[in-house]
Protein backbone atom coordinates (compact mmCIF):
# COMPACT_ATOMS: atom_id res chain seq x y z
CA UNK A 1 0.00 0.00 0.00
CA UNK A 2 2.61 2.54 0.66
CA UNK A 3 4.12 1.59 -2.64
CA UNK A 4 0.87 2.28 -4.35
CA UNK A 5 0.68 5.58 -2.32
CA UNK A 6 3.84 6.70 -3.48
CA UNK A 7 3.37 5.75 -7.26
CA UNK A 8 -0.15 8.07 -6.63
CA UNK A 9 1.68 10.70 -5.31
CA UNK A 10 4.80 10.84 -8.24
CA UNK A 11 1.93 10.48 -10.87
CA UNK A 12 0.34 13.50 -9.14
CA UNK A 13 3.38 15.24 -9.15
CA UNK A 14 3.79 14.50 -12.72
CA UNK A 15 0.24 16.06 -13.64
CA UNK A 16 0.76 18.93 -11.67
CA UNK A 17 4.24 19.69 -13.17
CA UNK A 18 2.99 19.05 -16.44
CA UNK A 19 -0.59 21.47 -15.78
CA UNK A 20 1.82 24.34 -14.76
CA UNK A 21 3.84 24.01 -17.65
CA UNK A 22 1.05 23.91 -19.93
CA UNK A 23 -0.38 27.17 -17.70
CA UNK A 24 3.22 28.63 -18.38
CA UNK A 25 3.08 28.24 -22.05
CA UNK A 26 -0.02 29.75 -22.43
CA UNK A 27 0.86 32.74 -20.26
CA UNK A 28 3.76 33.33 -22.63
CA UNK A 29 1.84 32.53 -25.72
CA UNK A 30 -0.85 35.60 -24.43
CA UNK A 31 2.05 37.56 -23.73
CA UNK A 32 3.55 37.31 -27.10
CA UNK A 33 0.02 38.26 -28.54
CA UNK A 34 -0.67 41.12 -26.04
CA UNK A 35 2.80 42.14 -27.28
CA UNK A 36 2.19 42.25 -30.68
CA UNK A 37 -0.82 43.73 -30.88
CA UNK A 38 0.63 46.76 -28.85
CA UNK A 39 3.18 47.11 -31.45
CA UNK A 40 0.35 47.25 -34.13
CA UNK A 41 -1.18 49.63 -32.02
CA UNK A 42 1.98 51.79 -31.65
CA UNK A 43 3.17 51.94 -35.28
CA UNK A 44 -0.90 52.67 -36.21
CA UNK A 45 -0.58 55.89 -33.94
CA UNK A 46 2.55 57.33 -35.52
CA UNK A 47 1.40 56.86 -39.00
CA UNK A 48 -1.76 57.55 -38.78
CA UNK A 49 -2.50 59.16 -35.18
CA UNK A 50 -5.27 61.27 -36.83
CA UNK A 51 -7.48 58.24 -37.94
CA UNK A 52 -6.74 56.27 -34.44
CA UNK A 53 -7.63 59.57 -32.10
CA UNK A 54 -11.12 59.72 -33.99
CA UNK A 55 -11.86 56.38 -33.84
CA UNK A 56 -11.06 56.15 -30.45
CA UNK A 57 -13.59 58.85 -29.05
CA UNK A 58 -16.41 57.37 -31.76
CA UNK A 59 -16.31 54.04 -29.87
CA UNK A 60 -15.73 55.01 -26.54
CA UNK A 61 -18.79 57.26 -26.86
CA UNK A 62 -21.04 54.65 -28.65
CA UNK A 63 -19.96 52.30 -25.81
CA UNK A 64 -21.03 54.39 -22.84
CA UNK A 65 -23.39 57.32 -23.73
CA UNK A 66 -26.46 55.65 -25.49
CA UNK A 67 -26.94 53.20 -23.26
CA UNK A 68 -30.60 52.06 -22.09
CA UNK A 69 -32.48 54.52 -19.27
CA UNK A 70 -32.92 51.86 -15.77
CA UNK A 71 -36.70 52.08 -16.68
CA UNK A 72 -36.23 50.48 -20.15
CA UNK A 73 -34.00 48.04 -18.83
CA UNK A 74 -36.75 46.77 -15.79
CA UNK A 75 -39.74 46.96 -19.10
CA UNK A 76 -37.35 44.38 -21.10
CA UNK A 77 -36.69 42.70 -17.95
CA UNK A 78 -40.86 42.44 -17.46
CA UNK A 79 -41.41 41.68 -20.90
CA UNK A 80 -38.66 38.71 -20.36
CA UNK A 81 -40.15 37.33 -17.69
CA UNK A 82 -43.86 37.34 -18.64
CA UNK A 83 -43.24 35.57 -21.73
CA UNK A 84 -40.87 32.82 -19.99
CA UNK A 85 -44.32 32.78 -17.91
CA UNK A 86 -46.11 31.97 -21.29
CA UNK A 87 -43.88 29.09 -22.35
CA UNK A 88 -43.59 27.26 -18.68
CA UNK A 89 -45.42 23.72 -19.43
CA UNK A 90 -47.10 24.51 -16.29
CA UNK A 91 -50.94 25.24 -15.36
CA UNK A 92 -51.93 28.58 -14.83
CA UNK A 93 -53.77 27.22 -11.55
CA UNK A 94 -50.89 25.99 -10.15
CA UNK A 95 -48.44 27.32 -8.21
CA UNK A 96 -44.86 28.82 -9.18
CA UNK A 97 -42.10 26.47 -10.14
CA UNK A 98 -39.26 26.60 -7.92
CA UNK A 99 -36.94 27.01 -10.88
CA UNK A 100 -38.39 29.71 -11.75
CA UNK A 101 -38.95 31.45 -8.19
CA UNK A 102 -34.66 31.67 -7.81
CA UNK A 103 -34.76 32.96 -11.09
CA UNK A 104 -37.27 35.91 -10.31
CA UNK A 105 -35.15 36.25 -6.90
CA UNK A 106 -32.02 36.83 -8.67
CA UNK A 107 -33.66 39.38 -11.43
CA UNK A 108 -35.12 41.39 -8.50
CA UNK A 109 -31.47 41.47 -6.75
CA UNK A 110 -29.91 42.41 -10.14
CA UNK A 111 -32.22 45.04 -10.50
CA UNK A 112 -31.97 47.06 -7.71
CA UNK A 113 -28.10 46.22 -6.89
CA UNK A 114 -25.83 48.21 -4.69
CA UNK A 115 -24.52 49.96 -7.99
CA UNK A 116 -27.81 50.77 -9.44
CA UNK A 117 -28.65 52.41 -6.19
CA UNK A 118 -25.95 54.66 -6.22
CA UNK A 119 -26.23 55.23 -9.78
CA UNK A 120 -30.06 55.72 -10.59
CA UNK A 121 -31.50 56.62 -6.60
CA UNK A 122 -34.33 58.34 -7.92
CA UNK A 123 -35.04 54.87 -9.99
CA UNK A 124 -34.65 52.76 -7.15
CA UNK A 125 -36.83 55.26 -5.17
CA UNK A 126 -40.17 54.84 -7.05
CA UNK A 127 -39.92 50.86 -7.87
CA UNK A 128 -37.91 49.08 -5.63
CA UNK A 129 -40.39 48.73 -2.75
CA UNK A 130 -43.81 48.04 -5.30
CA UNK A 131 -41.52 45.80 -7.28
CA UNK A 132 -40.29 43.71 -4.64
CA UNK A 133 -43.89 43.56 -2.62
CA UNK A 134 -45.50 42.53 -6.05
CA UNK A 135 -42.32 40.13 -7.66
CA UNK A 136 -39.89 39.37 -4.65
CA UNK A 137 -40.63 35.53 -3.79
CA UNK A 138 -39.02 36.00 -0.98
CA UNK A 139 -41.84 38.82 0.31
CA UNK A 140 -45.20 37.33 1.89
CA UNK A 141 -47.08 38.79 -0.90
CA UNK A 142 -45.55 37.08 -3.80
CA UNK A 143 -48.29 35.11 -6.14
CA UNK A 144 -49.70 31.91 -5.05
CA UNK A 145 -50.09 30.66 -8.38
CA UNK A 146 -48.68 31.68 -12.56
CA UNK A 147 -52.46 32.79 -13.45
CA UNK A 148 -51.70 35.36 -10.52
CA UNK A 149 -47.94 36.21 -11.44
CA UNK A 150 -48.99 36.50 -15.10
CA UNK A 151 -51.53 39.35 -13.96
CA UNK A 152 -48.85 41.05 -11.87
CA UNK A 153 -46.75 41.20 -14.32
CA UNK A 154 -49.23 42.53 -17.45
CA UNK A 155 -49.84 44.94 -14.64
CA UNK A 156 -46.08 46.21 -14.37
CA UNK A 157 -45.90 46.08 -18.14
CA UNK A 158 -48.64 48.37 -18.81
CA UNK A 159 -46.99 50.53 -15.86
CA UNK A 160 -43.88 50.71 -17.27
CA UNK A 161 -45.03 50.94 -20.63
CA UNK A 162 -46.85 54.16 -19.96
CA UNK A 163 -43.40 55.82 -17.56
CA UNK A 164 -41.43 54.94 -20.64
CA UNK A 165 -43.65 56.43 -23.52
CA UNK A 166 -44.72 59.98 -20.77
CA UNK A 167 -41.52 60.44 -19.50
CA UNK A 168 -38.63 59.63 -21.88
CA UNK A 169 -39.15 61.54 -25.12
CA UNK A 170 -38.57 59.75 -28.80
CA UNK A 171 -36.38 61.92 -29.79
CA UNK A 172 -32.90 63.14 -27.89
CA UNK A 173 -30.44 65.58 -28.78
CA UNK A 174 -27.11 64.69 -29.79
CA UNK A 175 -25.66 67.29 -28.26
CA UNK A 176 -26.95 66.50 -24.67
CA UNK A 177 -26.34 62.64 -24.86
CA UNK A 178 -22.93 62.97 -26.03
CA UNK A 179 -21.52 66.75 -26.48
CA UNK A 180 -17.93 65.12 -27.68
CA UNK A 181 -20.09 63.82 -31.29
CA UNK A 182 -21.56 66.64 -31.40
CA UNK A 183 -18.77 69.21 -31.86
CA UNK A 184 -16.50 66.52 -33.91
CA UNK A 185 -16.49 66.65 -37.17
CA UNK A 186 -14.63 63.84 -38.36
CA UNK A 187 -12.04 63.65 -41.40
CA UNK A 188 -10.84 59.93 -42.18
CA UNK A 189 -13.58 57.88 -40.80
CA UNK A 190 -15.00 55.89 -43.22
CA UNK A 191 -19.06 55.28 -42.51
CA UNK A 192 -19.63 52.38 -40.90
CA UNK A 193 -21.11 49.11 -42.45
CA UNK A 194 -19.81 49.49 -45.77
CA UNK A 195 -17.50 46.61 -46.34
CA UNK A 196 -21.00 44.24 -45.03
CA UNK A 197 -24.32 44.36 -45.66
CA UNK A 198 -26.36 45.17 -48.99
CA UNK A 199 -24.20 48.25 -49.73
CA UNK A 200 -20.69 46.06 -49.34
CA UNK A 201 -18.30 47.52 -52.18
CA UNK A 202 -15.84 46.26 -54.25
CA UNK A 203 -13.37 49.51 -54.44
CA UNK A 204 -12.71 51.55 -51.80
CA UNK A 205 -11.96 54.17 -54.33
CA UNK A 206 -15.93 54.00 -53.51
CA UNK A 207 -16.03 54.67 -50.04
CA UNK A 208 -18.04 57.12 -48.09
CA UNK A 209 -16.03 59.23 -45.65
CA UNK A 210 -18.13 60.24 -42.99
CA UNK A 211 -18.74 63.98 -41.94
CA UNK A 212 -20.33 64.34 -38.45
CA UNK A 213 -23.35 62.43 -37.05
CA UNK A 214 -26.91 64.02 -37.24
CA UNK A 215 -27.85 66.39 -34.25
CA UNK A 216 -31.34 64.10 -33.40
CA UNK A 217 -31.33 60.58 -31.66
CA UNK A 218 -34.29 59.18 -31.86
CA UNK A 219 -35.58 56.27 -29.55
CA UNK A 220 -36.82 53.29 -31.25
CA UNK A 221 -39.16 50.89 -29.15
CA UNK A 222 -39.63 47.24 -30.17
CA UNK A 223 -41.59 44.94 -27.84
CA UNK A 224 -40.10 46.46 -24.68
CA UNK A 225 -36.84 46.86 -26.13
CA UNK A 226 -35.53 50.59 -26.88
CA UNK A 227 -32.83 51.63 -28.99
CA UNK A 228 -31.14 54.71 -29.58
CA UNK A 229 -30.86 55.12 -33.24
CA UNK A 230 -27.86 57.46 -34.95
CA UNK A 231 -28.08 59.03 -38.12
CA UNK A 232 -24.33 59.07 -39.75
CA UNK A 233 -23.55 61.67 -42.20
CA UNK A 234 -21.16 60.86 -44.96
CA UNK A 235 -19.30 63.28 -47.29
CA UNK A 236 -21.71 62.73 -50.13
CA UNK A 237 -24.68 63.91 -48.44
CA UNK A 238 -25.90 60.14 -47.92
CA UNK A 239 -27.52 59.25 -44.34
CA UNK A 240 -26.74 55.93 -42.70
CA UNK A 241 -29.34 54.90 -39.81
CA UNK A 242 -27.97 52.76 -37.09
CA UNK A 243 -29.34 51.01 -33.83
CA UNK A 244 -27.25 51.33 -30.77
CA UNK A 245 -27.65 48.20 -29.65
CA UNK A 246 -26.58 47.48 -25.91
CA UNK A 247 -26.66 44.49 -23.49
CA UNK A 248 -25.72 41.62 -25.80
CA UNK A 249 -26.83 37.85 -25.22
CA UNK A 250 -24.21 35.57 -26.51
CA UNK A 251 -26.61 34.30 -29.29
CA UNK A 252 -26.01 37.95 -30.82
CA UNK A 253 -22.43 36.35 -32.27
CA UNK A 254 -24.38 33.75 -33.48
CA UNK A 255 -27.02 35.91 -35.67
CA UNK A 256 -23.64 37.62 -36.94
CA UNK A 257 -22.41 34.22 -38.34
CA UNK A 258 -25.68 33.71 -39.89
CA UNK A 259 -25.67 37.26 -41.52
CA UNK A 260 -22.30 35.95 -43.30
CA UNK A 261 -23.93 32.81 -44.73
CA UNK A 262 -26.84 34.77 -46.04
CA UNK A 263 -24.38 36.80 -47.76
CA UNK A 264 -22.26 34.14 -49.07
CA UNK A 265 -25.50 32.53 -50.26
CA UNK A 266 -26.55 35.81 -52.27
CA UNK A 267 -23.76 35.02 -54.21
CA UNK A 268 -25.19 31.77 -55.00
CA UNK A 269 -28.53 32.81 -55.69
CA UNK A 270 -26.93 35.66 -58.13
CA UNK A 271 -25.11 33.10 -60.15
CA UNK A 272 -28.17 30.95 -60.83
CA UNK A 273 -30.12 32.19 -63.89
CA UNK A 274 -33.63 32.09 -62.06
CA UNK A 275 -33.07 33.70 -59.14
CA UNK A 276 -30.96 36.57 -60.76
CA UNK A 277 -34.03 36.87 -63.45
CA UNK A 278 -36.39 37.24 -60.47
CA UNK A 279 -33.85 39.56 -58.56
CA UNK A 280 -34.25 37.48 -55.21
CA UNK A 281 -31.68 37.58 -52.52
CA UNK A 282 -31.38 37.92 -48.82
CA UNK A 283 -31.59 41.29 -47.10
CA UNK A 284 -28.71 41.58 -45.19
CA UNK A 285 -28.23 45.08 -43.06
CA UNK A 286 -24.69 45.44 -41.52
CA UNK A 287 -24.19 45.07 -37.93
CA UNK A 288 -20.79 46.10 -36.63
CA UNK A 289 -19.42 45.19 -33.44
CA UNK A 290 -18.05 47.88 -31.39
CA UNK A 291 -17.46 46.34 -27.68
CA UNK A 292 -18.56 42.71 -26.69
CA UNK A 293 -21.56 44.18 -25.28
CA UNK A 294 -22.36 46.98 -28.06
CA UNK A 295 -22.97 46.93 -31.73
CA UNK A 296 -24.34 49.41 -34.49
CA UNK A 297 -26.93 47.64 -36.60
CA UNK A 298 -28.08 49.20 -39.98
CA UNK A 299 -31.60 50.34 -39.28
CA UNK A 300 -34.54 52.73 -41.78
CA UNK A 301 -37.22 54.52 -40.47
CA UNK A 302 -39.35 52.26 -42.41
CA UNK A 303 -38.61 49.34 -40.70
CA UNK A 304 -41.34 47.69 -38.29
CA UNK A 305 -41.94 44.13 -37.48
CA UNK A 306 -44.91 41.51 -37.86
CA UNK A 307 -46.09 41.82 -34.28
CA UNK A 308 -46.27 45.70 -34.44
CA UNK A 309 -48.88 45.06 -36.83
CA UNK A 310 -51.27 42.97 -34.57
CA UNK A 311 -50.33 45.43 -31.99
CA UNK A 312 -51.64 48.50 -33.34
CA UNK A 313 -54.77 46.53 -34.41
CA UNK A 314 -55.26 45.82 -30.32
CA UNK A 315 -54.47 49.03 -29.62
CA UNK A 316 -56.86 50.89 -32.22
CA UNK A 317 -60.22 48.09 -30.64
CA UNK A 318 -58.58 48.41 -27.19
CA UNK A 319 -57.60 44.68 -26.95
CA UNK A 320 -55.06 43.29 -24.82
CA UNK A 321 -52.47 42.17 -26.88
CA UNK A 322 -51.47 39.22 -25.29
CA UNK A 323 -55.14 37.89 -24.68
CA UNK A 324 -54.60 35.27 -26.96
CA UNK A 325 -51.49 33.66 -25.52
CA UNK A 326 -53.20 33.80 -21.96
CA UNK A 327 -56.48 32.18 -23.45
CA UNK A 328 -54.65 29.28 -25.06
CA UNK A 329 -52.79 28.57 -21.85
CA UNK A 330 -55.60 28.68 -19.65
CA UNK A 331 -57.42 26.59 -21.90
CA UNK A 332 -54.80 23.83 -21.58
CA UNK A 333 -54.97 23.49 -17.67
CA UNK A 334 -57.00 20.05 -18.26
CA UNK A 335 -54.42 18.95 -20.79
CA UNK A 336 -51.28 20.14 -17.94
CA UNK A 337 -52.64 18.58 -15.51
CA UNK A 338 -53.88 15.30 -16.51
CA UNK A 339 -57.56 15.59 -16.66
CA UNK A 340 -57.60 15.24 -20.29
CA UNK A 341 -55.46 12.22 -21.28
CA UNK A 342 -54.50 10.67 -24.54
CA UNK A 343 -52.75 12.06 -27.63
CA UNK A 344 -56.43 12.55 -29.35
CA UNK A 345 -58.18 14.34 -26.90
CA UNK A 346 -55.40 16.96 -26.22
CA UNK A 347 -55.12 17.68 -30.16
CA UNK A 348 -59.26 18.34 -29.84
CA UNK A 349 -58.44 20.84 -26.89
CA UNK A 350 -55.72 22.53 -28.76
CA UNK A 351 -57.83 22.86 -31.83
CA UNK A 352 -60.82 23.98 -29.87
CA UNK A 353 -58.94 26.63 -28.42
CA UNK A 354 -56.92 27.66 -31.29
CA UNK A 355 -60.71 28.14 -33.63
CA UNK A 356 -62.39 30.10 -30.63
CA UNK A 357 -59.42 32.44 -30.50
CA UNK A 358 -59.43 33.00 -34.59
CA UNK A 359 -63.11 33.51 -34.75
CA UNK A 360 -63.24 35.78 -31.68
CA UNK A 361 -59.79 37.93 -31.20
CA UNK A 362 -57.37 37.03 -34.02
CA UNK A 363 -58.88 37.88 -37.69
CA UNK A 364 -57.27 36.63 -40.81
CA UNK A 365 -57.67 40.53 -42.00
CA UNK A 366 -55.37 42.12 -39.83
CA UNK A 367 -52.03 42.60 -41.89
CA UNK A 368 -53.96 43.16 -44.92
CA UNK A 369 -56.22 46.22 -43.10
CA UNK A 370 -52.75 47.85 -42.15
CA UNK A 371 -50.90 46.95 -45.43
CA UNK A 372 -53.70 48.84 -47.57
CA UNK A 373 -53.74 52.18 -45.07
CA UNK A 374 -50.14 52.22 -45.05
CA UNK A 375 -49.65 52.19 -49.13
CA UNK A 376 -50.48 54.87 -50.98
CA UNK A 377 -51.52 53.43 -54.35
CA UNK A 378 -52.88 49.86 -56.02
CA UNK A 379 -49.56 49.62 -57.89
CA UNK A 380 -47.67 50.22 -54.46
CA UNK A 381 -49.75 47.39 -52.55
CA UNK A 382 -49.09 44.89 -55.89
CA UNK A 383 -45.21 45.83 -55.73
CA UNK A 384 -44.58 45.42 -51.90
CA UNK A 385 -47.08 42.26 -51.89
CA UNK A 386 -44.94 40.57 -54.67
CA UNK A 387 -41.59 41.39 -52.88
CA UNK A 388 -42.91 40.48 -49.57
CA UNK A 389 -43.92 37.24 -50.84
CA UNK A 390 -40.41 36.37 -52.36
CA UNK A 391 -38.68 37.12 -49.35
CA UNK A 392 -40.73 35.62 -46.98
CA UNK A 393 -40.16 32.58 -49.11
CA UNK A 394 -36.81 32.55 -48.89
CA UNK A 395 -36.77 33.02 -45.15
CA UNK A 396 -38.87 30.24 -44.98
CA UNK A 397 -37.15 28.11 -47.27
CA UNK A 398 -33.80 28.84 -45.04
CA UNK A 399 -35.35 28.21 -41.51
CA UNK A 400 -37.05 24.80 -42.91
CA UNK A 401 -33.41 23.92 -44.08
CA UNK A 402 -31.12 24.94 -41.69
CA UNK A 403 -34.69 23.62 -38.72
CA UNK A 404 -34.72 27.39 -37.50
CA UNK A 405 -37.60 27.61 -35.44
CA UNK A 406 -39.40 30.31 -32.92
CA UNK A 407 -40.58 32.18 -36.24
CA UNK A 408 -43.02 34.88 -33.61
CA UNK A 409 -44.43 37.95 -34.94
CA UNK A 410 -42.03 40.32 -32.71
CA UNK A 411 -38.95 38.36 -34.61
CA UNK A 412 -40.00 38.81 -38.70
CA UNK A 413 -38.83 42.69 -39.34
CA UNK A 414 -39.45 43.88 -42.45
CA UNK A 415 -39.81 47.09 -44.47
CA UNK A 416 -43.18 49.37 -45.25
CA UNK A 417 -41.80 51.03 -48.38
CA UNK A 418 -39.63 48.09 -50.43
CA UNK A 419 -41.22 44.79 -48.97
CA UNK A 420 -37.51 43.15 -47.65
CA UNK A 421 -37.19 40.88 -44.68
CA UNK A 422 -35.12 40.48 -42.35
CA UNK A 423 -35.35 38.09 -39.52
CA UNK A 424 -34.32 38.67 -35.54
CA UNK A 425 -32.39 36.18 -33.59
CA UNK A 426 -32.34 34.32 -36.54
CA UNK A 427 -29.56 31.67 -35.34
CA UNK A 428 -30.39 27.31 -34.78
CA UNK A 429 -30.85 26.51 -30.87
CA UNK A 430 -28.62 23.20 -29.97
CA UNK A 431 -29.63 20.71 -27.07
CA UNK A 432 -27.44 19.97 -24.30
CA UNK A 433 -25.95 17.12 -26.47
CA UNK A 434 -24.79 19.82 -28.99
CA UNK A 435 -27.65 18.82 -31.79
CA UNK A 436 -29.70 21.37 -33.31
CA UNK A 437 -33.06 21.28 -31.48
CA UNK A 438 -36.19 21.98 -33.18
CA UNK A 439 -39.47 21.06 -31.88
CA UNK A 440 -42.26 22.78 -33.96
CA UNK A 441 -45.16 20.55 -35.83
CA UNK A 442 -44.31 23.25 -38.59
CA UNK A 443 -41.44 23.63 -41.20
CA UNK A 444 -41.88 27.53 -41.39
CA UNK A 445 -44.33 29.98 -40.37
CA UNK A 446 -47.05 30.79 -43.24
CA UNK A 447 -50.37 31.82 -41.32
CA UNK A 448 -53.84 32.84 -41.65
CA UNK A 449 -53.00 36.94 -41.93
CA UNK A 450 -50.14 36.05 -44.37
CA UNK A 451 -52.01 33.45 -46.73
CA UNK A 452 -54.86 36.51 -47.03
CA UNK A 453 -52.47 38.92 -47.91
CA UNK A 454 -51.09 36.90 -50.27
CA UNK A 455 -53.57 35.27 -51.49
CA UNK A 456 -54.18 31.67 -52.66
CA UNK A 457 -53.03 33.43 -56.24
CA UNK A 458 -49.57 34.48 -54.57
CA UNK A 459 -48.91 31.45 -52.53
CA UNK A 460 -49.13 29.48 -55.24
CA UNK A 461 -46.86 31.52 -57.53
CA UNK A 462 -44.34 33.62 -56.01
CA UNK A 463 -44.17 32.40 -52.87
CA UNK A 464 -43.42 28.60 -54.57
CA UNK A 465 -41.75 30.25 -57.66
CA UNK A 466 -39.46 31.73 -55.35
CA UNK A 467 -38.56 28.67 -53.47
CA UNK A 468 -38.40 26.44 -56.58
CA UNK A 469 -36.23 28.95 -57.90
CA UNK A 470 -33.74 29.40 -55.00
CA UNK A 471 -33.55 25.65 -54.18
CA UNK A 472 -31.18 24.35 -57.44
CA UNK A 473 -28.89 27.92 -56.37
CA UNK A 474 -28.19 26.21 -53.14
CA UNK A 475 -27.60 23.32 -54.29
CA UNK A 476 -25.56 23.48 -56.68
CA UNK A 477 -24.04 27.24 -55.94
């Protein structure tokens, strides 16, 4: 035995010697990097010190002045939480998963931290005590069941909702957010976005300088989510919109990657003879990474997404937009719980549900009501439907290939005026075992609103033109 202990002990000696040295080489290896890139750095000032000194005041100021107010950040946080509410496979009558009770604790610590406190006190001062009494699981008061912690929540959204839209104005000045933009007027800058997206050049004889950035910011709100958009001026009198986009989730790398494939594969689909006849391709806006937490994305004022839509429509009949989602849950407590067994009689309760909620809240009219008030003309309506339908088609196509699911209304952006789509978070999801994980009975999302707008005349010509036409591109690019 004490033969065995001492082989143990020389083999452990071995692994640790052999762990530092490993831990050594890497140290050096880091070193050697850190080194070089500080020499790149150097020799980049003294040639061109100019260039380095204005790009080093454009990024530290997108980085830290057009950040999120603390109210936006609690309404995304509520949003977050109310939908993760929607998609718990638990009944509404029951009471609040454990899982999800530390989660809530932690998201009500995080919000009113130590540094938050000392930052934003007035903040703190009107919603920490409600919030807490109301959210907190650790307070007496918290919800018995997630029927009653839905309702507390559509409760704080509507609060916050209204704070946000009376207090925080939709349009800021430049020159109050970030005075050092304001009085800069840059010289060697090129605009940003211009070597990606749908305006990427081939000569950077080509190239827009840019001149200054536009004296308005203007807030863009999304499904909770606000943005502060920039408007950069370039030397030809061109105007480049971008999204300040702040507070990252790693998936954002992700939706970056997939931006690069749709690119390389508009290079496929302009090679092929039917797809460059029909002029289809991917819209691809440029999104630039400025810190690991901040990026510019390439916005228009045009821009709006699929669930705006239904949300106006609510708004105009004074509906509660998320009425349907809390109907179909509710309506599956028999199913959750056991009362209703068998594969059968769960699809009759899901269909039941799903026909009362079209006939009574959800028309098949909606998009088509706000489609023909937004376009001016018959021949603008018959252009954007015709685009719309192409693109949509190959988004679809691309999700059913690459089994991209979670298609929702809030995530299909696309543009009033031209008809191009572009689609959010638009990345696969992958299982703990590292396989892509896609669980919906459907291959893309074509629905009720979208089929009417269409029409049975559209879906069965553009929409399957266009994929018929895109599929021989990919595969044989």
């Amino acid at each position: 035995q004490g033969a065995q202990g001492a082989q143990k002990a020389v083999a452990q000696a071995q692994s640790d010697k052999s762990a530092a040295q490993q831990a050594a080489q890497a140290a050096q290896e880091a070193t050697i990097a850190f080194d070089a890139a500080k020499e790149v750095m150097e020799r980049l000032r003294h040639k061109h010190g100019h260039l380095v000194t204005e790009l080093e005041v454009l990024l530290s100021e997108l980085g830290a002045r057009f950040a999120s107010s603390p109210e936006e950040r609690l309404l995304v946080v509520v949003y977050t939480l109310l939908h993760r509410c929607y998609k718990y496979p638990t009944a509404t009558t029951a009471e609040v998963p454990m899982s999800f009770r530390k989660e809530l604790t932690g998201v009500c610590r995080a919000c009113f931290s130590a540094d938050t406190s000392t930052k934003h006190a007035d903040f703190v001062a009107e919603y920490k005590s409600d919030y807490e009494r109301d959210l907190d699981p650790e307070q007496p008061t918290f919800p018995k069941t997630l029927a009653e912690l839905i309702d507390r929540l559509k409760r704080w959204k509507r609060a916050l909702q209204s704070d946000v839209e009376d207090r925080l104005p939709t349009t800021l000045r430049l020159e109050d957010e970030s005075p050092a933009l304001r009085g800069m007027r840059f010289v060697e800058v090129e605009v940003p976005g211009q070597y990606s997206g749908d305006t990427e050049l081939t000569s950077t004889d080509r190239l827009v300088k840019l001149e200054r950035i536009g004296a308005d910011v203007h807030v863009v709100r999304r499904h909770g989510s606000s943005y502060r958009c920039l408007t950069f001026l370039g030397t030809d009198g061109s105007e480049w919109r971008f999204l300040v986009q702040t507070s990252l989730t790693p998936a954002a790398r992700g939706e970056e990657r997939m931006l690069q494939l749709l690119r390389s594969l508009n290079a496929s689909l302009g090679h092929h003879i039917e797809t460059r006849r029909r002029g289809l391709c991917y819209y691809t806006p440029a999104v630039v990474p400025v810190w690991p937490q901040v990026r510019l994305m390439e916005d228009d004022a045009a821009h709006g997404t699929y669930g705006e839509v239904y949300e106006v429509n609510c708004a105009r009949y004074g509906r509660e937009a998320d009425l349907p989602i809390t109907l179909f849950k509710t309506a599956l407590n028999d199913a959750v719980t056991g009362k209703v067994a068998g594969a059968e009689a769960v699809l009759d309760l899901r269909l039941k549900a799903y026909s009362d909620i079209t006939q009574h809240h959800v028309t098949e009219n909606i998009f088509s009501q706000f489609m023909y008030k937004t376009l001016p003309t018959g021949s603008h309506l018959w252009t954007f439907k015709r685009q719309l339908c192409q693109q949509l088609a190959l988004s679809c196509f691309i999700s059913a290939l690459l089994r991209i699911g979670g298609r929702t209304p809030a995530k299909i952006l696309f543009a009033k005026n031209t008809g191009r789509v572009f689609m959010l978070d638009f990345h696969p999801a992958f299982d703990s075992k590292g396989m892509v994980e896609f669980v919906e009975p459907v291959p893309f999302r074509l629905t009720r609103n979208l089929h009417t707008f269409f029409t049975p005349f559209g879906v069965k010509g553009d929409f399957v033109a266009a994929m018929a036409a895109g599929a021989p591109a990919w595969g044989a690019p």
